[in-house]
Every structure is written in structure tokens, then in C-alpha cells.
C-alpha atoms as a PDB file:
ATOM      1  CA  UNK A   1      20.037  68.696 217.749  1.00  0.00           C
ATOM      2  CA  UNK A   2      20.675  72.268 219.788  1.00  0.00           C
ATOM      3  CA  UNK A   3      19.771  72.426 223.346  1.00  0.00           C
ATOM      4  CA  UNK A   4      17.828  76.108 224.088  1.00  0.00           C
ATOM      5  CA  UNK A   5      16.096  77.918 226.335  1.00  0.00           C
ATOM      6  CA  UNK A   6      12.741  79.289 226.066  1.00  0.00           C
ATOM      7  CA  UNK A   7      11.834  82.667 225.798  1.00  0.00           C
ATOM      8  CA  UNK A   8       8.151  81.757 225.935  1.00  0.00           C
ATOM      9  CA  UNK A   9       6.046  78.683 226.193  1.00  0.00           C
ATOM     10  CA  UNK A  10       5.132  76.617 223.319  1.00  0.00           C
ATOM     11  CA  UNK A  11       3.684  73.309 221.908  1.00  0.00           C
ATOM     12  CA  UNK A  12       6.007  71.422 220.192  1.00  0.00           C
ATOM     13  CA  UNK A  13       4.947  68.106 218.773  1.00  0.00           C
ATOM     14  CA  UNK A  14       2.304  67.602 220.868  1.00  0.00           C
ATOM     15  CA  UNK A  15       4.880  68.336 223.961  1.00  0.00           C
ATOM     16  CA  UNK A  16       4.230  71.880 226.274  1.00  0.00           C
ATOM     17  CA  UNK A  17       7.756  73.269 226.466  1.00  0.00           C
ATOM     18  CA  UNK A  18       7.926  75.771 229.197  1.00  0.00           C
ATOM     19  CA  UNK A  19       9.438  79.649 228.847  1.00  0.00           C
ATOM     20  CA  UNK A  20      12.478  79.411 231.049  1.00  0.00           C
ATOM     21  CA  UNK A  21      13.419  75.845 230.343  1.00  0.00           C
ATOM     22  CA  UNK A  22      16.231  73.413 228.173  1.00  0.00           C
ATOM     23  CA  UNK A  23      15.067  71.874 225.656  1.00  0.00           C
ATOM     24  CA  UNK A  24      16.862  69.911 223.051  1.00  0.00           C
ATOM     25  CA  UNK A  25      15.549  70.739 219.509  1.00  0.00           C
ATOM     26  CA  UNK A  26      16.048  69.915 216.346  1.00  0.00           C
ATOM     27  CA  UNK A  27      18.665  72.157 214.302  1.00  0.00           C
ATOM     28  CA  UNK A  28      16.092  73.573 211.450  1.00  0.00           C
ATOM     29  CA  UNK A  29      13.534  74.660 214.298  1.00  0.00           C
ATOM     30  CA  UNK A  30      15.851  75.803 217.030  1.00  0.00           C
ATOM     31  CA  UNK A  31      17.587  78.497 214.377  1.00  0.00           C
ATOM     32  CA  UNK A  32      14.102  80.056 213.376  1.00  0.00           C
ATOM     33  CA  UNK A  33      13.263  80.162 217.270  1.00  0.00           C
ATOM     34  CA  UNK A  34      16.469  81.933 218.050  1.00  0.00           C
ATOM     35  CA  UNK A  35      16.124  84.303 215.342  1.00  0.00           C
ATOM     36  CA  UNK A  36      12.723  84.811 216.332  1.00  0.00           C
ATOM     37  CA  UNK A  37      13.771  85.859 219.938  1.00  0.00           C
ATOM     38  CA  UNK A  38      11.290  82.819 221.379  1.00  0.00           C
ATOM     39  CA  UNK A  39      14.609  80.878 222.247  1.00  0.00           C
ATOM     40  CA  UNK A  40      18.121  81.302 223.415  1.00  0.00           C
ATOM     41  CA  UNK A  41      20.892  78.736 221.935  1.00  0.00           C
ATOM     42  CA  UNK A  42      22.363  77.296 224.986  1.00  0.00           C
ATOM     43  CA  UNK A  43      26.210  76.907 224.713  1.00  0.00           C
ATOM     44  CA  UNK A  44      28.147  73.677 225.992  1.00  0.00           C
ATOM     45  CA  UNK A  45      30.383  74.139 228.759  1.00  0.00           C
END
């Protein structure tokens, strides 16, 4: 799983994730959403 932030809002199984929010996603989807642009990977501090 990869925590990011969205770009834009989407539904994601059947869940409304918001543009501007953390959400954590699973590895396969969060890479084609950051190299889309509709997410940001969110690094661990």
C-alpha cells in the first residue's frame, strides 16, 4: 500500500476520494495515478 494525495476527485471502490486528500492505495493503482498526474506519492517522514 502507498499513501497519496489527490490531484482530482475520484471513485474508488465504491469510496469518493477527494482532490486534495491522503489516501492509502494499493501499489498497482497508486503508480498508474501518479504517472497519470491524478495523484502525488506521499513520502514518509
Amino acid at each position: 500500500m502507498i499513501k497519496v494525495k489527490m490531484n482530482v476527485q475520484t471513485a474508488y471502490h465504491g469510496e469518493l476520494l477527494r482532490a486534495g486528500k491522503v489516501y492509502e492505495i494499493d501499489e498497482t493503482t497508486a503508480k498508474r495515478w501518479i504517472a497519470s498526474k491524478l495523484a502525488e506519492e506521499v513520502k514518509n517522514d
